[in-house]
C-alpha atoms as a PDB file:
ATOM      1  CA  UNK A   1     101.412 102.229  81.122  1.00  0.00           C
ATOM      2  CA  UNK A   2     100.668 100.782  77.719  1.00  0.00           C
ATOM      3  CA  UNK A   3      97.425  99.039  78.867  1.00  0.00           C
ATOM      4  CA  UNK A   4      96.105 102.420  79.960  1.00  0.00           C
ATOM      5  CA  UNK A   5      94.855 103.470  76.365  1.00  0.00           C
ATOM      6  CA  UNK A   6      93.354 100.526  75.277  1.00  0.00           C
ATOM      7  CA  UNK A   7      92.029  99.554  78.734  1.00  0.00           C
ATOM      8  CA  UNK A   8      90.254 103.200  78.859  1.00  0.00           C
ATOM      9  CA  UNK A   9      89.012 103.148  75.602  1.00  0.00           C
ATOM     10  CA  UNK A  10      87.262  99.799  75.481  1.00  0.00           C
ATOM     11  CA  UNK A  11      85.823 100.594  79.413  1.00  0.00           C
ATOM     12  CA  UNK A  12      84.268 103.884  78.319  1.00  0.00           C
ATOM     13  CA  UNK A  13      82.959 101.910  75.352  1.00  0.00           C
ATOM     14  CA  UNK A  14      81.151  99.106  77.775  1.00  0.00           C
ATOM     15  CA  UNK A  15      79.049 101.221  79.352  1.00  0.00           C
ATOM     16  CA  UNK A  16      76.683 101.969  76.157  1.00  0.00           C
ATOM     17  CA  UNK A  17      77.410  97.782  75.756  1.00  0.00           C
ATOM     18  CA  UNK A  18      75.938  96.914  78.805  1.00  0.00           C
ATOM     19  CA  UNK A  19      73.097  99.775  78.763  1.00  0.00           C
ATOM     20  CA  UNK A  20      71.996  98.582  75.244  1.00  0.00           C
ATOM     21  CA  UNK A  21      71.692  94.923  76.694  1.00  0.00           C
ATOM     22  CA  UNK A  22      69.129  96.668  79.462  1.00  0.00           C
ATOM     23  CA  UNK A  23      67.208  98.324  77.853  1.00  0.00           C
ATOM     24  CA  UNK A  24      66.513  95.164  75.117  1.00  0.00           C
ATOM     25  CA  UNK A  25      66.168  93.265  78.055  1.00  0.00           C
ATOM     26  CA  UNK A  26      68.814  90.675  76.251  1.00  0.00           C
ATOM     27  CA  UNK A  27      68.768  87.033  77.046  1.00  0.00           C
ATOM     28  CA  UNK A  28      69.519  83.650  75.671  1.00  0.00           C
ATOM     29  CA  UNK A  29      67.795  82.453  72.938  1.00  0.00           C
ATOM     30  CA  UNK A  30      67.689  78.669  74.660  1.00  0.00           C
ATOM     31  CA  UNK A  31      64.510  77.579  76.324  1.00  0.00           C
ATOM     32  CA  UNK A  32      66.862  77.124  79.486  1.00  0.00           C
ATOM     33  CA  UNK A  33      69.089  79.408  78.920  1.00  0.00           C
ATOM     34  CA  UNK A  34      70.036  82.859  80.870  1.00  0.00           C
ATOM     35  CA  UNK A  35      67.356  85.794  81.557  1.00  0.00           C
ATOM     36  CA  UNK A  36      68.993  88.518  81.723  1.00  0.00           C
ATOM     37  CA  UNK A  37      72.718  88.645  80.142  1.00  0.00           C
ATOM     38  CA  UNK A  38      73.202  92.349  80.914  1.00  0.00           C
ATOM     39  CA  UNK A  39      74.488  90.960  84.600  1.00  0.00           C
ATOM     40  CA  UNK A  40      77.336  89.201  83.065  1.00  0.00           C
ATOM     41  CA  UNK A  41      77.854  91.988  80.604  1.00  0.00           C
ATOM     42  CA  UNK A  42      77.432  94.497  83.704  1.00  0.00           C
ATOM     43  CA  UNK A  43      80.133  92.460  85.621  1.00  0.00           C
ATOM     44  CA  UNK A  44      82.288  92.161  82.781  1.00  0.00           C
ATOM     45  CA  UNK A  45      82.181  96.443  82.744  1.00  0.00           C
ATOM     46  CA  UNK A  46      83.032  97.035  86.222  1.00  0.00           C
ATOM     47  CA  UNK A  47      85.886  94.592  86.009  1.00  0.00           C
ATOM     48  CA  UNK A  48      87.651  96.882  82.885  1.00  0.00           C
ATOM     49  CA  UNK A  49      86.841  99.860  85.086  1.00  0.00           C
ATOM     50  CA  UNK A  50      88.857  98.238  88.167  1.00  0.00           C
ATOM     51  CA  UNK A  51      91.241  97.360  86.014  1.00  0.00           C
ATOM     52  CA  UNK A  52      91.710 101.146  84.299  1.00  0.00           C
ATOM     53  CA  UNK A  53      91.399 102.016  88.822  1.00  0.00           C
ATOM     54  CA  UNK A  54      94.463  99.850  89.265  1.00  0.00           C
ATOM     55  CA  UNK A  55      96.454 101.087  86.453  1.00  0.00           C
ATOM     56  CA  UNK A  56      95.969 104.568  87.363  1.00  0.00           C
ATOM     57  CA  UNK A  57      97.018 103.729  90.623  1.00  0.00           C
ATOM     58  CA  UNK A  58     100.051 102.106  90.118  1.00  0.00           C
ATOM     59  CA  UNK A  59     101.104 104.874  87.359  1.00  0.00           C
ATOM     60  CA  UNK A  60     100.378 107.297  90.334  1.00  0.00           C
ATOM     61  CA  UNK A  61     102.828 105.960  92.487  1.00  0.00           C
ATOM     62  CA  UNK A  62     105.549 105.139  90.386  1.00  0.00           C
ATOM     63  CA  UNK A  63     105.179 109.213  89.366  1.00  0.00           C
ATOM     64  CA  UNK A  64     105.354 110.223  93.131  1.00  0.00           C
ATOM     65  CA  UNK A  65     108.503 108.250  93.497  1.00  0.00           C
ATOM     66  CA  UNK A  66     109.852 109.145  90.643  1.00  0.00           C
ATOM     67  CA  UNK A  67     109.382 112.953  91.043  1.00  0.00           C
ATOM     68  CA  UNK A  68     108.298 113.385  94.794  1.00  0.00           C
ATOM     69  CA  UNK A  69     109.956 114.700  97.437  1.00  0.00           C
ATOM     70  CA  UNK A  70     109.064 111.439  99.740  1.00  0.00           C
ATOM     71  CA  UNK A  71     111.327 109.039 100.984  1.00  0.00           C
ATOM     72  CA  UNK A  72     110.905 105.827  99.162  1.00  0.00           C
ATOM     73  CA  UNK A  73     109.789 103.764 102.132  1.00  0.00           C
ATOM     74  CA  UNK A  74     106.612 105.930 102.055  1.00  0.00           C
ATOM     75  CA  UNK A  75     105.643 105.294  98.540  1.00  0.00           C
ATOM     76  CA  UNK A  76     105.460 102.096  98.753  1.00  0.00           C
ATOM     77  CA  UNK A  77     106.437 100.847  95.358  1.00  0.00           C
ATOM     78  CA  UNK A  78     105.459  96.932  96.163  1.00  0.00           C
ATOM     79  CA  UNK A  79     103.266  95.968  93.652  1.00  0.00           C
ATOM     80  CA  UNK A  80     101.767  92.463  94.513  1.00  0.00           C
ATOM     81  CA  UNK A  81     102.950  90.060  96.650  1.00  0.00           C
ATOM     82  CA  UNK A  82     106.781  89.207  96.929  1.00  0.00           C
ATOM     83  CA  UNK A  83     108.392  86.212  98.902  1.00  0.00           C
ATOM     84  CA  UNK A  84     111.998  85.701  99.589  1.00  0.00           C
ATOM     85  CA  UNK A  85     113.515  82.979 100.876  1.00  0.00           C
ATOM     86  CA  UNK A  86     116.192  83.699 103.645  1.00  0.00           C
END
């Protein structure tokens, strides 16, 4: 829930980032270096904005179980993967 400010703000602010990078047609200043460094910038971007996704997400759920009327088998509250040993 804290994450969801900061993560928000600095996703909104990659997408002029990565456009900027486009449209100057960025790349590495090395004779062998990378052409076009808005991918990686790109790629960077969309992994914020899954990241903002799965925060949402997860805040979602944890408000339908805490205020819902549903069971909580249904909500499903199991947030990554859990092992027990019997």
């Amino acid at each position: 829930m804290l994450a969801l400010p900061y993560i928000a703000l600095v996703s909104y602010n990659s997408l002029p980032f990565v456009a900027s990078s486009y449209l100057m047609n960025e790349q590495s200043d090395s004779t062998v270096g990378l052409t076009h460094r808005w991918i990686i910038k790109g790629v960077y971007a969309a992994g914020l904005w899954l990241v903002l996704l799965g925060i949402v997400s997860v805040l979602l759920r944890v408000i339908v179980f805490l205020f819902g009327d549903k069971p909580d088998h249904e909500v499903n509250l199991q947030i990554g993967h859990v092992e027990t040993e019997i």
